[in-house]
Structures are given as structure tokens and as C-alpha cells.
N, C-alpha and C. Protein backbone atom coordinates (compact mmCIF):
# COMPACT_ATOMS: atom_id res chain seq x y z
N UNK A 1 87.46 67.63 34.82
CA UNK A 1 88.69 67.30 34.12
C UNK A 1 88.90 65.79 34.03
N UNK A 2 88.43 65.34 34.72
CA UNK A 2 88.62 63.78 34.82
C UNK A 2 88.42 62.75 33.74
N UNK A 3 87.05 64.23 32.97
CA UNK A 3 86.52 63.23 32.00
C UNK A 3 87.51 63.11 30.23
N UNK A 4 88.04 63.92 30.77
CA UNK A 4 89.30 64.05 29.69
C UNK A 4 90.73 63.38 29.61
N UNK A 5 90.62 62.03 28.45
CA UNK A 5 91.37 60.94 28.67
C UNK A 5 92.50 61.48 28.91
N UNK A 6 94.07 60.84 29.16
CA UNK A 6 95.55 60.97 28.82
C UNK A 6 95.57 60.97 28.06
N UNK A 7 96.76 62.08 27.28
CA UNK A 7 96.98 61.75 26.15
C UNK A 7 96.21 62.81 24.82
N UNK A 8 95.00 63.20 25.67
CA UNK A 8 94.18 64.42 24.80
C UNK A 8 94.95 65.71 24.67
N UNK A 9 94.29 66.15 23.55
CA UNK A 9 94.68 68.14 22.85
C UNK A 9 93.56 68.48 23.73
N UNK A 10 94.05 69.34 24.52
CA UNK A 10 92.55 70.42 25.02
C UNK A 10 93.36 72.18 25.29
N UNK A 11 92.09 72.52 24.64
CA UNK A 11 92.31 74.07 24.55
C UNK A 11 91.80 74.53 26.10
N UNK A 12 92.48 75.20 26.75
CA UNK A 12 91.58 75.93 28.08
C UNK A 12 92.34 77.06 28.34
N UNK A 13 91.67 77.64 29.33
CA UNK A 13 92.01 78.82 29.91
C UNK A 13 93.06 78.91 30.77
N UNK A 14 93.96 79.91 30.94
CA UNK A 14 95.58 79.79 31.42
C UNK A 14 95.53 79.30 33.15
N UNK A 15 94.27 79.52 33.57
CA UNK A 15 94.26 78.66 35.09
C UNK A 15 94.20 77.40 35.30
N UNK A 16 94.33 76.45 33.91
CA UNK A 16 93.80 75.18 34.37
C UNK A 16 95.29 74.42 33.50
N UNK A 17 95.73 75.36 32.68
CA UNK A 17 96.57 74.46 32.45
C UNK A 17 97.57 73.75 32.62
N UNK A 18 97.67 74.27 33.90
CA UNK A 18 99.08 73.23 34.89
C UNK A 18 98.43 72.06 35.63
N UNK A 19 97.12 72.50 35.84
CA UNK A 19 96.35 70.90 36.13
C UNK A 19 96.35 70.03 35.13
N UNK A 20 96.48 70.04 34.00
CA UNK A 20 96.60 69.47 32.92
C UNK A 20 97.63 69.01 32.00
N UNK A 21 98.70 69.64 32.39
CA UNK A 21 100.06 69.60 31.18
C UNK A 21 100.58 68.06 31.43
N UNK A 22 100.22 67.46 32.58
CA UNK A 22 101.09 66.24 33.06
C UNK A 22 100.73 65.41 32.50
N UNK A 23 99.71 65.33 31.86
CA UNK A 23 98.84 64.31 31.26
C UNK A 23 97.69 64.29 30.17
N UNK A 24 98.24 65.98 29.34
CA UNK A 24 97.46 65.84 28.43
C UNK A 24 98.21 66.88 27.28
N UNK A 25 98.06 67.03 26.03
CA UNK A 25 98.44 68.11 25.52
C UNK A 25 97.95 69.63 25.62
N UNK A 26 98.37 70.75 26.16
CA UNK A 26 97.62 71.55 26.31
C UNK A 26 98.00 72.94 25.87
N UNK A 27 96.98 73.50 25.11
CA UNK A 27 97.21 75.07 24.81
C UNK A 27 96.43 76.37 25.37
N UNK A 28 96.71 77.22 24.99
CA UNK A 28 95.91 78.47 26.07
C UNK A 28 94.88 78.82 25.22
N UNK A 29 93.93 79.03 25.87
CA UNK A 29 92.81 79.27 24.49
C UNK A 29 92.84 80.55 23.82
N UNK A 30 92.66 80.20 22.35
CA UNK A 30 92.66 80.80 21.72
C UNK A 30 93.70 80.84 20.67
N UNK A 31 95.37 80.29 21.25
CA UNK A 31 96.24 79.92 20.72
C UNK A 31 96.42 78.36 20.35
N UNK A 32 95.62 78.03 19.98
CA UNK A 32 95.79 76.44 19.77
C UNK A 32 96.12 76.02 18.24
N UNK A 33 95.60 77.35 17.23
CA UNK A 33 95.74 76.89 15.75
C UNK A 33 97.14 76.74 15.18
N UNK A 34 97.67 75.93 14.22
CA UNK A 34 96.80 75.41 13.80
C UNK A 34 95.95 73.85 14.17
N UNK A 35 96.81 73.64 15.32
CA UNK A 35 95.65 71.76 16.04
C UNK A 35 94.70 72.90 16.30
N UNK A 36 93.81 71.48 16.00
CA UNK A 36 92.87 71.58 16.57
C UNK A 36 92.05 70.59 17.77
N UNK A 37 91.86 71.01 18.86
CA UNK A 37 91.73 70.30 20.02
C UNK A 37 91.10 69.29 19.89
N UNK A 38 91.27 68.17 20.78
CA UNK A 38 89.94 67.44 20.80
C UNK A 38 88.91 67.95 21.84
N UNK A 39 89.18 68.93 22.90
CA UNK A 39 88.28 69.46 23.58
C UNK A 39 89.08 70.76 24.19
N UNK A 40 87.85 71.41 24.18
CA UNK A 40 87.92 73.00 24.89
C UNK A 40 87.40 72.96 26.33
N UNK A 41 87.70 73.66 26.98
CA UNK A 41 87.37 73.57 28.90
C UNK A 41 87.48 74.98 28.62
N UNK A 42 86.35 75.51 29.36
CA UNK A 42 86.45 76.98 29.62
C UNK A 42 85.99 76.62 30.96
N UNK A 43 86.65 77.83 32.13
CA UNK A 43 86.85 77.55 33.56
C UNK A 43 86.21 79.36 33.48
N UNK A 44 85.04 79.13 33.67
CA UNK A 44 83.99 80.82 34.60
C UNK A 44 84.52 81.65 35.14
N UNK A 45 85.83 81.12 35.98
CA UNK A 45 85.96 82.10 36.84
C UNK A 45 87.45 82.28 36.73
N UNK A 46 87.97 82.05 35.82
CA UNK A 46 89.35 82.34 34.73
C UNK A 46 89.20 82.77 33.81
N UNK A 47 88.26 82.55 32.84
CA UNK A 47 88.07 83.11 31.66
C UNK A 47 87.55 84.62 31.19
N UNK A 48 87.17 84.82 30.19
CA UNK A 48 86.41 86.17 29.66
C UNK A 48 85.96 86.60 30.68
N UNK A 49 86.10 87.56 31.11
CA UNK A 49 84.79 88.71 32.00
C UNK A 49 83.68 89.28 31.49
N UNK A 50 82.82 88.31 31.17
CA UNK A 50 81.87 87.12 31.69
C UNK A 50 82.48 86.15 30.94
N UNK A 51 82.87 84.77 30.86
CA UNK A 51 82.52 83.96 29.87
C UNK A 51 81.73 84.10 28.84
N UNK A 52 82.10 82.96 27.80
CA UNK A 52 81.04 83.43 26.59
C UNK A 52 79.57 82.86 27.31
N UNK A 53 79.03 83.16 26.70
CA UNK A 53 77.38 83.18 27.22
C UNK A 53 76.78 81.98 25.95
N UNK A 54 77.42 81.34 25.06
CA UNK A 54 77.38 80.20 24.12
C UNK A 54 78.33 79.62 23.88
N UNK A 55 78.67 78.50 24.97
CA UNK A 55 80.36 78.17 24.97
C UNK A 55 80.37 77.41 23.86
N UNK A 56 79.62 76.54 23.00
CA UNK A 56 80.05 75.68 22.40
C UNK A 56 79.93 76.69 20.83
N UNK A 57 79.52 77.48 20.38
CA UNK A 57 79.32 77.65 18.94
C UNK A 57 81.01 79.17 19.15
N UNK A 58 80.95 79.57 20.55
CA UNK A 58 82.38 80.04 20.72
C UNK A 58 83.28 79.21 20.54
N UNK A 59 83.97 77.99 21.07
CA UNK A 59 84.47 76.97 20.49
C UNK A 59 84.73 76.80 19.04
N UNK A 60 83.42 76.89 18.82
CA UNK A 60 83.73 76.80 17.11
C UNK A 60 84.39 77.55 16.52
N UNK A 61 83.76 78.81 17.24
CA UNK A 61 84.15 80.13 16.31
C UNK A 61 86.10 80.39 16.31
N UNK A 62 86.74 79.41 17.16
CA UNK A 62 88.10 79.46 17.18
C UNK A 62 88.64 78.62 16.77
N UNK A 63 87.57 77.33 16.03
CA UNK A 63 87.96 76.67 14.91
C UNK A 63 87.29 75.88 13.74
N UNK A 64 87.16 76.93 13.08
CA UNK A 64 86.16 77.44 11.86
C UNK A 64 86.05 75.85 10.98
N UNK A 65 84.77 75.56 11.01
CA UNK A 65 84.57 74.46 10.30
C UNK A 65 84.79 73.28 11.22
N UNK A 66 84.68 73.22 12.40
CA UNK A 66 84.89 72.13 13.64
C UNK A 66 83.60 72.13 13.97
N UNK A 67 83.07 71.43 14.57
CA UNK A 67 81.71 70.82 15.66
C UNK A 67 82.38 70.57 16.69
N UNK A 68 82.13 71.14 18.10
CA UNK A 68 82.04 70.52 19.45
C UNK A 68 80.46 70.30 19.98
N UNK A 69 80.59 69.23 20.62
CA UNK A 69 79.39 68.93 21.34
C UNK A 69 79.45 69.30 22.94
N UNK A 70 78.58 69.26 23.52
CA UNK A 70 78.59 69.80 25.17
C UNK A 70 78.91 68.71 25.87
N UNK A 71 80.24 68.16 26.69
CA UNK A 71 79.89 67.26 27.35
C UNK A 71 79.72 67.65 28.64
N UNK A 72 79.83 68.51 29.50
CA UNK A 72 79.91 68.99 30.70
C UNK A 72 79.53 70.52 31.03
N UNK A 73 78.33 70.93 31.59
CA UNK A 73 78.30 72.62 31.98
C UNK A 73 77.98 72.69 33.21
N UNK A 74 78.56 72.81 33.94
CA UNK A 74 78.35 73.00 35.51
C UNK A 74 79.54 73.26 36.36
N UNK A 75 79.22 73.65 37.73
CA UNK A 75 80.08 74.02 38.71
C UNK A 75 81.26 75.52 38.05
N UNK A 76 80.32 75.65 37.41
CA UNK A 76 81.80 76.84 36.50
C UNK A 76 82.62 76.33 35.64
N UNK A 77 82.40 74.72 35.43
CA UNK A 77 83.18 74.70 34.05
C UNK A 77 82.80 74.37 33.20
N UNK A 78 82.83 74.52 31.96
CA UNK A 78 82.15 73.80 30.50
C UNK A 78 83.36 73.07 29.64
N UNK A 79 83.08 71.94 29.81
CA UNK A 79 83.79 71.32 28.67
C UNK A 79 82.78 70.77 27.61
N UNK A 80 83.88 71.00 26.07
CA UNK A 80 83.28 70.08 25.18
C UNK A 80 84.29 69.37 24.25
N UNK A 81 83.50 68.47 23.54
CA UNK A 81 84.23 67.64 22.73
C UNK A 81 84.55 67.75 21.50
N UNK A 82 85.17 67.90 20.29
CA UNK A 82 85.41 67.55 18.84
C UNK A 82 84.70 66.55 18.75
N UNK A 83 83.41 66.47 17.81
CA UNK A 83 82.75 65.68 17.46
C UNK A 83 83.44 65.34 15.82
N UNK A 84 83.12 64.19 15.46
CA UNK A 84 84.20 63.63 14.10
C UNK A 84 83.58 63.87 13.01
């Protein structure tokens, strides 16, 4: 999470977003349209039962005609970015 400035849109999963509201804009995923984030955080062990198994083209798929890139997959969380 760290790597996600103040001040950012990020879409995530309903466990992370009180770590986040203080200092960033935040929606529950899936409900974010019509913004569109500058990054999605999916948290493994909050999310889908399983997670998606292609987090970033899932990303997309919740906002049709967007590019995210991967900046982070590990420890159980995946974040990515809105690429421009």
C-alpha cells in the first residue's frame, strides 16, 4: 500500500479499505464506475474465493477500454496501475 501516493482513486477489496480511506480515494471493487481508478489492489485473502487467477486483464474487465499494468504481486496482494 505504500506504493500508492495520497490523494489516489483505488478500487480494492472491502478489507483494505479503511487502511486506505484516510489518505486516498477509495471504492469497493467492483463499484467504482463510473471513475475510474488509478489503481486496483486486490488483497488474496479478502477477495473472490479464489482470487482472479489474471488480476490485471480482470481489472480491465471492470473497466472496459482501460489498461492496468502490474506494479506489485506478492505476499497476497496485487496491485496495479492505470496506465495513460
Amino acid at each position: 500500500m505504500s506504493e500508492i501516493p495520497d490523494g489516489a482513486t483505488v478500487e480494492t477489496d472491502f478489507g483494505l479499505m479503511a487502511k486506505l480511506t484516510h489518505r486516498t480515494r477509495v471504492f469497493r471493487m467492483g463499484y467504482a464506475a463510473p471513475e475510474v481508478p488509478q489503481f486496483v489492489l486486490i488483497d488474496a485473502h479478502t477477495s473472490q474465493n479464489p482470487p482472479p487467477r489474471h488480476p490485471v486483464p480482470y481489472a480491465e474487465s471492470l473497466h472496459p477500454g482501460t489498461t492496468y499494468g502490474l506494479v506489485r504481486d506478492g505476499d497476497g496482494y496485487t496491485l496495479m496501475r492505470r496506465v495513460p
